[in-house]
C-alpha atoms as a PDB file:
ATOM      1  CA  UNK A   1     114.433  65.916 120.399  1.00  0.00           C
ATOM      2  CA  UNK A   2     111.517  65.337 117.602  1.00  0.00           C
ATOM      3  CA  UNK A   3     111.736  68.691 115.278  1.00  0.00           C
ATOM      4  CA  UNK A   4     108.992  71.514 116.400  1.00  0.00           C
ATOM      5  CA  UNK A   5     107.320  73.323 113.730  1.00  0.00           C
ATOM      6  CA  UNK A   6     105.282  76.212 113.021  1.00  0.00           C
ATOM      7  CA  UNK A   7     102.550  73.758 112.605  1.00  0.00           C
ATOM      8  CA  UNK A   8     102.918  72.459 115.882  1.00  0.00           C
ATOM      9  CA  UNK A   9     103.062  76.138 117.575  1.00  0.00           C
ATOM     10  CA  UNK A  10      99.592  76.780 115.356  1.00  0.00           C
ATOM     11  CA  UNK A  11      98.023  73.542 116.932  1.00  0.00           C
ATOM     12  CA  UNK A  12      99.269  74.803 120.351  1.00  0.00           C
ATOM     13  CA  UNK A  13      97.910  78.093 120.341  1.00  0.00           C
ATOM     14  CA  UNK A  14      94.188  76.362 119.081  1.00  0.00           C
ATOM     15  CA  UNK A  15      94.306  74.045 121.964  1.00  0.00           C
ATOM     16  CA  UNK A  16      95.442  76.528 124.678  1.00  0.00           C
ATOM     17  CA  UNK A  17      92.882  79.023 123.200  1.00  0.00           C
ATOM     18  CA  UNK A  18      90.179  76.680 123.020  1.00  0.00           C
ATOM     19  CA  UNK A  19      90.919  75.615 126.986  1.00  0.00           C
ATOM     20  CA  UNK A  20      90.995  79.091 128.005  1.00  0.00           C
ATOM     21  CA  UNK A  21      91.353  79.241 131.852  1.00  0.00           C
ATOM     22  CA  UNK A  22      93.702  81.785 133.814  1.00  0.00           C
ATOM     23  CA  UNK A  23      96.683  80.030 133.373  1.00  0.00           C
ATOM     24  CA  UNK A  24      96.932  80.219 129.235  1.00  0.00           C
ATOM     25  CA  UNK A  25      98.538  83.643 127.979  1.00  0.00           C
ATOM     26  CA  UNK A  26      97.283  82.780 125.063  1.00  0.00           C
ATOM     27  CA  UNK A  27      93.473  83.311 125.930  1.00  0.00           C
ATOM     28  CA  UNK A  28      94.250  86.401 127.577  1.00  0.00           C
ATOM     29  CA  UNK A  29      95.622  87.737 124.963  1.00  0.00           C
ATOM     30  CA  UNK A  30      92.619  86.911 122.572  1.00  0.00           C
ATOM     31  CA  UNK A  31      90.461  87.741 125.456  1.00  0.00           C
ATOM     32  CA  UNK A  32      91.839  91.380 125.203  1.00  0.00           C
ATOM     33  CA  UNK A  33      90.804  91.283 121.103  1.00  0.00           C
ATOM     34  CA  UNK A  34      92.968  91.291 117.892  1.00  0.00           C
ATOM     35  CA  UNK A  35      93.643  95.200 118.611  1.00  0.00           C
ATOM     36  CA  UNK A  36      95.697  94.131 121.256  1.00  0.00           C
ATOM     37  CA  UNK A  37      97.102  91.077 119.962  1.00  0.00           C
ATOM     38  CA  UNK A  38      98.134  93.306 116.388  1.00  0.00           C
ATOM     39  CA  UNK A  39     100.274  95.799 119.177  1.00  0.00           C
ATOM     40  CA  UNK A  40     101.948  93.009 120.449  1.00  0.00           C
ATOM     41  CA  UNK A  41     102.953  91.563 117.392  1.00  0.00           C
ATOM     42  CA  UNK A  42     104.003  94.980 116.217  1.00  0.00           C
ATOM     43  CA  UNK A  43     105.969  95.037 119.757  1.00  0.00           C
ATOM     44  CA  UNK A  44     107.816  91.917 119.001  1.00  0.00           C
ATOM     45  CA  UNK A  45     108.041  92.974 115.425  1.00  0.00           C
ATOM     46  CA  UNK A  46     109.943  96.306 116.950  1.00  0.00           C
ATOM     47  CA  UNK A  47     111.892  94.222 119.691  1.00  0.00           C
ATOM     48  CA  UNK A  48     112.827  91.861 116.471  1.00  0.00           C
ATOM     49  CA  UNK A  49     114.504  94.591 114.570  1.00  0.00           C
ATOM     50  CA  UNK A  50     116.733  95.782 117.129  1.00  0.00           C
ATOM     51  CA  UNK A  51     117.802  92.563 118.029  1.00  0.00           C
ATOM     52  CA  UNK A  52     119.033  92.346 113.734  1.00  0.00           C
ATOM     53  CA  UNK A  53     120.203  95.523 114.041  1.00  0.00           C
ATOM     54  CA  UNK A  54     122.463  94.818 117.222  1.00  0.00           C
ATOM     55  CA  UNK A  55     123.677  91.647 115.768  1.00  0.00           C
ATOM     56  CA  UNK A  56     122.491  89.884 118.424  1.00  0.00           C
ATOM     57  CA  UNK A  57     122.170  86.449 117.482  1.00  0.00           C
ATOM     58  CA  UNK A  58     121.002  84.935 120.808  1.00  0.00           C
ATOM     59  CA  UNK A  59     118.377  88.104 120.977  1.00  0.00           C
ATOM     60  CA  UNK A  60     117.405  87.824 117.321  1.00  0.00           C
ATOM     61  CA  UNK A  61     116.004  84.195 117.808  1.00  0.00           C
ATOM     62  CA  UNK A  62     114.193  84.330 120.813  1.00  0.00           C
ATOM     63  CA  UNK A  63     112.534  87.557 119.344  1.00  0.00           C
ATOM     64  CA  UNK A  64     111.850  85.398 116.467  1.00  0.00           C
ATOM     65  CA  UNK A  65     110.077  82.910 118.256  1.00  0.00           C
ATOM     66  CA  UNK A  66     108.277  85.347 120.047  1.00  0.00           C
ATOM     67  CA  UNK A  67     107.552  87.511 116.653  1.00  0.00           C
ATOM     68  CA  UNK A  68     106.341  84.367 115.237  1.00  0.00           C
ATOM     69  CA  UNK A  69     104.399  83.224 118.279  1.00  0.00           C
ATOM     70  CA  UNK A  70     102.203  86.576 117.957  1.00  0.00           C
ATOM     71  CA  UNK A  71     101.745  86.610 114.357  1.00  0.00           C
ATOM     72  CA  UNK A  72     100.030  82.922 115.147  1.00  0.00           C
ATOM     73  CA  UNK A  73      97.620  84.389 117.493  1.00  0.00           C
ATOM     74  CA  UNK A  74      97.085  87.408 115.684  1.00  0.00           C
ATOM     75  CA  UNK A  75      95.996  85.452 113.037  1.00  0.00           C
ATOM     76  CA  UNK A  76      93.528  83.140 115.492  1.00  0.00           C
ATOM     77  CA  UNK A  77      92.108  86.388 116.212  1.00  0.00           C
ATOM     78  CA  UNK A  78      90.874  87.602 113.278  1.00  0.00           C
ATOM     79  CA  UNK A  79      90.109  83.572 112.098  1.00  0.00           C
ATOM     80  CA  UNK A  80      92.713  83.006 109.936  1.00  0.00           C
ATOM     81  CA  UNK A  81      94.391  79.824 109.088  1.00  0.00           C
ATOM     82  CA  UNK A  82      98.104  79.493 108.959  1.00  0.00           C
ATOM     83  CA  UNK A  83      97.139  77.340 105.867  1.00  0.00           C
ATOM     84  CA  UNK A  84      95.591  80.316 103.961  1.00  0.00           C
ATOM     85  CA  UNK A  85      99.024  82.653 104.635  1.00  0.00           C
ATOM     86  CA  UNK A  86     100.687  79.143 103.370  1.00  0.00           C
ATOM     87  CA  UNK A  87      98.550  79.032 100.207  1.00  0.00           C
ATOM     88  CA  UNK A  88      98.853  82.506  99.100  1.00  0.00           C
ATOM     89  CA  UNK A  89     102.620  82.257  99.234  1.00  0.00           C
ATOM     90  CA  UNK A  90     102.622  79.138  97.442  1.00  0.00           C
ATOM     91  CA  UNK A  91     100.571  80.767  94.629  1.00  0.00           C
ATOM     92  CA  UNK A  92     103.585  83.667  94.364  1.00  0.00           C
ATOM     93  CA  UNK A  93     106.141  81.048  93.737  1.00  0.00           C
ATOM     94  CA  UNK A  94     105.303  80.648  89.963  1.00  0.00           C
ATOM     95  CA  UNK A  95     106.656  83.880  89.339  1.00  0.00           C
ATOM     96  CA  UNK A  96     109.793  86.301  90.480  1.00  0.00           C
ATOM     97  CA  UNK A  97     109.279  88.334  93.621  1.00  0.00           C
ATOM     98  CA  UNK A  98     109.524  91.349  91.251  1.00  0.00           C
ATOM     99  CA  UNK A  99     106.749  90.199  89.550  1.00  0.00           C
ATOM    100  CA  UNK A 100     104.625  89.248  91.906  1.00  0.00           C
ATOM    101  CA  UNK A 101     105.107  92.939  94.232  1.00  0.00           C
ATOM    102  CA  UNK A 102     104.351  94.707  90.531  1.00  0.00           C
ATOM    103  CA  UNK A 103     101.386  92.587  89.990  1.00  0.00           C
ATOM    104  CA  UNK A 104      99.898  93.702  93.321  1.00  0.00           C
ATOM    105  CA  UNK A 105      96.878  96.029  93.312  1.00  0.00           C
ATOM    106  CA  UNK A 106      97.567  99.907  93.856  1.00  0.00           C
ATOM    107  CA  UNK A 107      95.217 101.570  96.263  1.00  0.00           C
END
């Protein structure tokens, strides 16, 4: 079986949200707005947890692929590339992760 990536699941969710159509989840849940699509991230952010917490392997990675499933449309909802998330972690690798959280702005 050829190796799936996160690239691929990106590219999936643009051509299932560009078809649209009552059979792709994916355009209902963009249909419903990036609101929506933040809560069910956060759900399967939640659902995520709990699965680590249990120490439920099984459960931890297919709440993974679902966590990481909603992040991707979350991000096609409020027009974000998965490339720009890559880029701005690839500019905090030339320093510690200490140094990069300190450098952040305070509000």
């Amino acid at each position: 079986m050829p190796r799936f990536t996160i690239h691929d699941l990106a590219e999936t969710i643009d051509v299932r949200a560009a078809e649209g159509g009552e059979a792709s989840y994916t355009r209902k849940l963009l249909d419903k707005g990036a609101e929506h699509c933040a809560k069910k991230f956060g759900e399967e952010a939640i659902e995520t947890v709990i699965a680590a917490v249990e120490n439920d392997r099984a459960h931890m990675i297919a709440e993974s692929a679902d966590l990481l499933y909603h992040f991707l449309v979350l991000l096609k909802a409020r027009g974000i590339k998965l490339e720009e998330v890559e880029a701005a972690l690839g500019e905090r690798t030339s320093m510690s992760g200490l140094e990069e959280k300190a450098s952040r702005k305070r509000d």
